[in-house]
Protein backbone atom coordinates (compact mmCIF):
# COMPACT_ATOMS: atom_id res chain seq x y z
CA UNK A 1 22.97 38.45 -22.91
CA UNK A 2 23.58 36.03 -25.85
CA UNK A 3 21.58 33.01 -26.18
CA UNK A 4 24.79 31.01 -25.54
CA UNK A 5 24.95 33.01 -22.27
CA UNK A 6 21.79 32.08 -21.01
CA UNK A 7 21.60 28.24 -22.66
CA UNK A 8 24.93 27.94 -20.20
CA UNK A 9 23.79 29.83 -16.72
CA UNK A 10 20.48 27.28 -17.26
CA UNK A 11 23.08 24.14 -17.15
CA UNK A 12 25.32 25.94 -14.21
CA UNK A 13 21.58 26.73 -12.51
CA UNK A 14 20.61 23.03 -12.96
CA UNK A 15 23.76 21.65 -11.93
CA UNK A 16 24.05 23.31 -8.72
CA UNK A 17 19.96 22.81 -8.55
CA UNK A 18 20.91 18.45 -8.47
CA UNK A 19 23.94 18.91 -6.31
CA UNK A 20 21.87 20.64 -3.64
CA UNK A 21 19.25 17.91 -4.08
CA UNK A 22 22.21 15.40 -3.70
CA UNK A 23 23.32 17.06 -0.48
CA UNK A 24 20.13 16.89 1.37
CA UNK A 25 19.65 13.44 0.44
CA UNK A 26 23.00 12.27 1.57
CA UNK A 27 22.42 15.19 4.77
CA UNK A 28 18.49 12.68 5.53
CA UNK A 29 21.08 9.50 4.98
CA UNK A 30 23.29 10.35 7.84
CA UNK A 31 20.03 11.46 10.11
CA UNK A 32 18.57 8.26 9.07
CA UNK A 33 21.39 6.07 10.21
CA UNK A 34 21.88 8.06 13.65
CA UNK A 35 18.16 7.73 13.90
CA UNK A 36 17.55 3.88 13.08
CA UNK A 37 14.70 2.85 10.95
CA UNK A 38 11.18 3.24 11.49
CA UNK A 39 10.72 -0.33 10.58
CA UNK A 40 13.17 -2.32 11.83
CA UNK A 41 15.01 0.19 14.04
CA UNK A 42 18.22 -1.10 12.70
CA UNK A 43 20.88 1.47 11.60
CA UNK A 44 23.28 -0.56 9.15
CA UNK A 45 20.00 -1.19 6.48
CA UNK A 46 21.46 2.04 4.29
CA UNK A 47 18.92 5.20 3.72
CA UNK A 48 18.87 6.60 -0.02
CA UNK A 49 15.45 5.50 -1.04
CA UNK A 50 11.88 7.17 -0.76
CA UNK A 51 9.11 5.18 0.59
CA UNK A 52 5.13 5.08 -0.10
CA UNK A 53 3.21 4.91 2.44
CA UNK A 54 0.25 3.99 -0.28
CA UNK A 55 1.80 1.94 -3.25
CA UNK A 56 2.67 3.41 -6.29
CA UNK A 57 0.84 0.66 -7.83
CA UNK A 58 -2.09 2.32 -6.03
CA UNK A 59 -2.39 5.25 -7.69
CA UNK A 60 0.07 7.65 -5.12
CA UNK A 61 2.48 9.61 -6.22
CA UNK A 62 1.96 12.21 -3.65
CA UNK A 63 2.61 10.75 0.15
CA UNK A 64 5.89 10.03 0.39
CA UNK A 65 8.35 9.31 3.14
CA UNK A 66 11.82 11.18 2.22
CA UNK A 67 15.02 9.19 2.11
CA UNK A 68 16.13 8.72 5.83
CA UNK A 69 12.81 7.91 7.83
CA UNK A 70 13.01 3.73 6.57
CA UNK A 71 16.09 1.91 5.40
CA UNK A 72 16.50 0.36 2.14
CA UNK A 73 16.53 -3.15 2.98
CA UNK A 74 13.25 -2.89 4.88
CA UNK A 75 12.19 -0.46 1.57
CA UNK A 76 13.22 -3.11 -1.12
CA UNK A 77 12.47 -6.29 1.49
CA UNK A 78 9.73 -6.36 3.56
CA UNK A 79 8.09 -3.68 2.94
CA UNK A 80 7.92 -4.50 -1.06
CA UNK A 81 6.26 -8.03 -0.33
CA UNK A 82 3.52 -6.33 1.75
CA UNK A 83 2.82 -3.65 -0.96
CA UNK A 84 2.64 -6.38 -3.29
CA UNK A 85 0.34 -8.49 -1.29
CA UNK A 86 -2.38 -5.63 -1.20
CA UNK A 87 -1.99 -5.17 -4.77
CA UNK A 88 -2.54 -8.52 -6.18
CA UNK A 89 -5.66 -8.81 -3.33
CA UNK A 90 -8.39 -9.97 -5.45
CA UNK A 91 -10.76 -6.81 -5.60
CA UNK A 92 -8.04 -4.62 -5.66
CA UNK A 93 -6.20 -5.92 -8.51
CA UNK A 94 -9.47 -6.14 -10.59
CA UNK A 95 -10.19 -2.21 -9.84
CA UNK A 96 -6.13 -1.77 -11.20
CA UNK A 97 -7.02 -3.44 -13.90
CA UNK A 98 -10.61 -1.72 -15.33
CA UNK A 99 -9.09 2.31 -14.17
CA UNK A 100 -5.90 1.25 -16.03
CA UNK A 101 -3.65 1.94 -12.48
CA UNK A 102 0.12 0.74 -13.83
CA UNK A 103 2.55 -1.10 -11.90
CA UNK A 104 5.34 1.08 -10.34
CA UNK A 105 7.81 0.28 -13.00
CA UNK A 106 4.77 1.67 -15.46
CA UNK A 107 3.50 -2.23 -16.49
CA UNK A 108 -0.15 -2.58 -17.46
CA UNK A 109 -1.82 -3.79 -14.30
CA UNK A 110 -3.04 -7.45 -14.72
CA UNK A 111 -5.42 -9.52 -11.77
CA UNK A 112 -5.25 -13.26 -11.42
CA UNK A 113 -7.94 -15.26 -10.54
CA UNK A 114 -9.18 -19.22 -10.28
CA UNK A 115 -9.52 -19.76 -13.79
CA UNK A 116 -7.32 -16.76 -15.90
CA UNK A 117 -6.27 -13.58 -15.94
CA UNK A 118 -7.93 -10.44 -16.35
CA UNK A 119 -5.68 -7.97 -18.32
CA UNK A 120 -5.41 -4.31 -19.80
CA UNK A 121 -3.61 -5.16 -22.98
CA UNK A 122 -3.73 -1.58 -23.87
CA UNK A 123 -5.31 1.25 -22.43
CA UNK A 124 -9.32 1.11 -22.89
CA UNK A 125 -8.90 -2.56 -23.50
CA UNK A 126 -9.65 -5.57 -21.07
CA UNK A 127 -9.45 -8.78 -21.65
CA UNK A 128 -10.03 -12.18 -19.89
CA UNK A 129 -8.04 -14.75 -20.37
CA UNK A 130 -9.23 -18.67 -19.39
CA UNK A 131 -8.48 -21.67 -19.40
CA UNK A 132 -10.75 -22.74 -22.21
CA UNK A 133 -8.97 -21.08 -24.71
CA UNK A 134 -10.72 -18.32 -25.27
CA UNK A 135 -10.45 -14.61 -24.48
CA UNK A 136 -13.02 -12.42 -23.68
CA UNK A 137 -13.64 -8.60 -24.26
CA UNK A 138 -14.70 -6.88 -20.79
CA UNK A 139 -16.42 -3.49 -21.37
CA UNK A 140 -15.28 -1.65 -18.76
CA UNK A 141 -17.79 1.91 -19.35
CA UNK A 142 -19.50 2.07 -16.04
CA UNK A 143 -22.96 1.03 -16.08
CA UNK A 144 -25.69 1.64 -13.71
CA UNK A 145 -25.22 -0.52 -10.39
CA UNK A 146 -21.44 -1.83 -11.38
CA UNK A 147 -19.98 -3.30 -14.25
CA UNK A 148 -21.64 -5.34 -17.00
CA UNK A 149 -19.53 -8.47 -17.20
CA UNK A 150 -17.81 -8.41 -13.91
CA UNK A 151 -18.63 -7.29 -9.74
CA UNK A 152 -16.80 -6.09 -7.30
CA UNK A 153 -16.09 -9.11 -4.71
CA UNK A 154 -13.84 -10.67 -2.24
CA UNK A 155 -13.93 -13.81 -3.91
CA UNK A 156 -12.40 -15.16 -6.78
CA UNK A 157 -8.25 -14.75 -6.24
CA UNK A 158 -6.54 -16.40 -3.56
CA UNK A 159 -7.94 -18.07 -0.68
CA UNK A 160 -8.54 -16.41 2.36
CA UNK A 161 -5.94 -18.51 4.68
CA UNK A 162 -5.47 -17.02 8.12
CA UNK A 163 -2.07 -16.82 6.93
CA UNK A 164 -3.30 -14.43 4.04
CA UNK A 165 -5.42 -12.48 6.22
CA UNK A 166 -2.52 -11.97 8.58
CA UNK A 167 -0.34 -10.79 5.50
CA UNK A 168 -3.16 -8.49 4.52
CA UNK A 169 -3.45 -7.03 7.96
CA UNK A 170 0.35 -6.20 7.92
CA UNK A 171 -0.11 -4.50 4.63
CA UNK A 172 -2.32 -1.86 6.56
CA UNK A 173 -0.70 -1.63 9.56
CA UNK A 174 2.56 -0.56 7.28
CA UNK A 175 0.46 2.19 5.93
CA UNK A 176 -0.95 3.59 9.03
CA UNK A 177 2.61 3.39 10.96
CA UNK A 178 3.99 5.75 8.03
CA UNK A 179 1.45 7.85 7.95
CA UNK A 180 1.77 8.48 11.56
CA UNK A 181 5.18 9.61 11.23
CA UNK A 182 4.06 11.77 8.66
CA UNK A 183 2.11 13.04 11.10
CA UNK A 184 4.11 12.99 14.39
CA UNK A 185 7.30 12.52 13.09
CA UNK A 186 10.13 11.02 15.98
CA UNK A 187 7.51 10.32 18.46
CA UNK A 188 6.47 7.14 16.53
CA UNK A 189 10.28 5.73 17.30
CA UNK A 190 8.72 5.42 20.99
CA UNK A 191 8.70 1.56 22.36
CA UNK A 192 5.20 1.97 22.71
CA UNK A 193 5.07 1.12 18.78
CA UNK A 194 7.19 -1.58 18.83
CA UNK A 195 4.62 -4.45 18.77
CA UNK A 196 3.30 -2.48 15.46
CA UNK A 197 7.06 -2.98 13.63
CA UNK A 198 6.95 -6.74 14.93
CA UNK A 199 3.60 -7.02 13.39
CA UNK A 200 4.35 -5.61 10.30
CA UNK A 201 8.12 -7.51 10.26
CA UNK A 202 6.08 -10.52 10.52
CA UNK A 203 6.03 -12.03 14.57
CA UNK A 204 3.69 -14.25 15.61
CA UNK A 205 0.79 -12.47 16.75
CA UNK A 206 -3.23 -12.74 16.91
CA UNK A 207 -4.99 -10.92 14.78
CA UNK A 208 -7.91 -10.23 12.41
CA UNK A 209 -8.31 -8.71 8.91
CA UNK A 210 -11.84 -7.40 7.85
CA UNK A 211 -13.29 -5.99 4.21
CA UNK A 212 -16.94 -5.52 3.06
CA UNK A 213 -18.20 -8.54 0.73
CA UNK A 214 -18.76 -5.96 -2.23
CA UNK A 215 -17.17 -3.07 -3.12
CA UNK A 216 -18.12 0.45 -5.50
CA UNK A 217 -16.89 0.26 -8.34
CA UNK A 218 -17.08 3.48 -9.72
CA UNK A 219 -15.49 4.85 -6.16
CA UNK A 220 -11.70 6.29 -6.97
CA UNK A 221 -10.74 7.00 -3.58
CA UNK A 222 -7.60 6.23 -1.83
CA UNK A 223 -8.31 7.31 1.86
CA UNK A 224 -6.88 5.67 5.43
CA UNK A 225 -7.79 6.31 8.75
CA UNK A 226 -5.53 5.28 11.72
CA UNK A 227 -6.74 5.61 15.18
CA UNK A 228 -3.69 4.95 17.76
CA UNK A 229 -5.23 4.48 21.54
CA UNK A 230 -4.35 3.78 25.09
CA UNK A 231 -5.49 0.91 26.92
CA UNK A 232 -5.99 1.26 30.63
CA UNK A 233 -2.74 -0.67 31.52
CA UNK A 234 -0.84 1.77 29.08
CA UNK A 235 -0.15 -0.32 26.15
CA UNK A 236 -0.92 1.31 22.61
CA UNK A 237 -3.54 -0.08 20.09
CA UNK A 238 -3.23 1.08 16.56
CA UNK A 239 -6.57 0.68 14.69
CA UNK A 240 -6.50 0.98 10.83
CA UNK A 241 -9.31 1.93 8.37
CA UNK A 242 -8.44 1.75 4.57
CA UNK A 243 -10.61 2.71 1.42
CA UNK A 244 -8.87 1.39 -1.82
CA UNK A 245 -11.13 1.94 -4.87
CA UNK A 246 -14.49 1.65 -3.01
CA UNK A 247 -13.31 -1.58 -1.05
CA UNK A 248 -12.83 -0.79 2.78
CA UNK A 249 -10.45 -2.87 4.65
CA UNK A 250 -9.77 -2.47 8.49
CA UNK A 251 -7.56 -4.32 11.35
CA UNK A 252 -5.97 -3.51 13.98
CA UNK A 253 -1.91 -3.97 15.65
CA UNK A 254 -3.34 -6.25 19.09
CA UNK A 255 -7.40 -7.82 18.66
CA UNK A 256 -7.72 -11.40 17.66
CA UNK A 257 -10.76 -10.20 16.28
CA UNK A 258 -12.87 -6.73 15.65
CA UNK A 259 -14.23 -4.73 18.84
CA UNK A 260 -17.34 -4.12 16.33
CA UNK A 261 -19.47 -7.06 15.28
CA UNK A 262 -19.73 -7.36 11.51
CA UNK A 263 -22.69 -9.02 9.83
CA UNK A 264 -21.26 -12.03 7.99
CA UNK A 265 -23.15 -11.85 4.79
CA UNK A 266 -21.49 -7.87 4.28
CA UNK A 267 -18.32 -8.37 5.13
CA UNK A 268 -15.45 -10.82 5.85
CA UNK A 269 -13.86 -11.15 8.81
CA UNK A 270 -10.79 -13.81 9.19
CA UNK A 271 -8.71 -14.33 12.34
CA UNK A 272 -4.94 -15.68 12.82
């Protein structure tokens, strides 16, 4: 065969390769609108887009939810704001920041705090920016027992408002509902889950979020643990245990406050 003959049956292979791809997608788009969204259980919200269960901006490129399973204007709505939310949360945007995690559009990652902004103007290069006019250099070459010019904390970004804890709290709770349907698949449409969608649409509810004070720094793991139980009168519980760059986070979809007693100067524990 000529090299003309194979450079063409490579296009013809690819071609009918993407239509195939196309067919499936559009095949999950009709199964998603018969189905209703995992979210919002609506059926009208369209179903072409992929979802991460972990942000993108997180580092996961790897658990994904196929066109289908949520729709796109819970994708590109609600469940946007709350990936966003855990992203720019204080300790988690600084580890973005010194491991050089980009945004999902491929921006440098950047973390705000009180004063400035601490930035990754290129790769291997952070710098602080303050309000006193002046930039500083942060090494970020692990050293023993954390960083030289900067530690792993809860504090120094936003405020911890109930109203931010509660936003944080939904943030998980997305995670651990789509991981359960990668998991169990259909079985999470049951009503049983509903007061987890409500949560995580944004109903009134009490609640708590928890993290640990201080975090590891040199820890690279992306790990959650979701623990769905029955409580004697039959209602579900959905407990959530999240490890984002050595910071562990945990809630839960019904508790105004953790079943486990936390000692106040480790960890942070804020009810809404």
């Amino acid at each position: 065969m000529s090299g003309m003959g194979r450079k063409s049956r490579g296009k013809q292979e690819r071609r009918e390769a993407k239509a195939l791809r196309l067919c499936e997608r559009e095949k999950r788009a009709k199964e998603g609108v018969a189905r209703g969204c995992l979210i919002c259980r609506g059926h009208d919200g369209g179903f072409l887009s992929e979802e991460h269960p972990v942000p993108e901006s997180l580092g996961n490129t790897e658990i994904v939810l196929p066109n289908g399973v949520v729709c796109d204007r819970c994708n590109n709505g609600v469940l946007s704001q709350l990936d966003a939310t855990l992203q720019q949360f204080f300790p988690i945007a600084i580890q973005r920041v010194l491991k050089g995690v980009p945004s999902k559009a491929g921006k440098l990652p950047t973390a705000r705090f009180s004063n400035g902004v601490l930035e990754l103007s290129s790769p291997g290069n952070v710098v602080m920016n303050t309000n006193e006019r002046k930039a500083l250099v942060v090494d970020p070459t692990p050293l023993p027992g954390g960083y030289r010019k900067l530690k792993m904390s809860i504090a120094g970004g936003r405020r911890m408002t109930p109203t931010y804890a509660s936003e944080l709290s939904r943030s998980l709770l997305k995670m651990a509902i789509e991981c359960a349907w990668l998991d169990h698949g259909e079985k999470i449409l049951g009503p049983e889950w509903d007061h987890v969608r409500d949560a995580i649409l944004g109903s009134k509810r009490q609640g708590y979020f928890a993290a640990l004070r201080n975090g590891d720094p040199e820890d690279n793991q992306l790990q959650l643990q979701y623990v769905p139980q029955v409580r004697e009168d039959g209602s579900l519980i959905l407990a959530v245990v999240v490890r984002l760059f050595g910071l562990v986070m945990g809630t839960d979809s019904r508790n105004p406050e953790p079943l486990v007693e936390f000692d106040p100067e480790a960890a942070i524990v804020i009810s809404f």
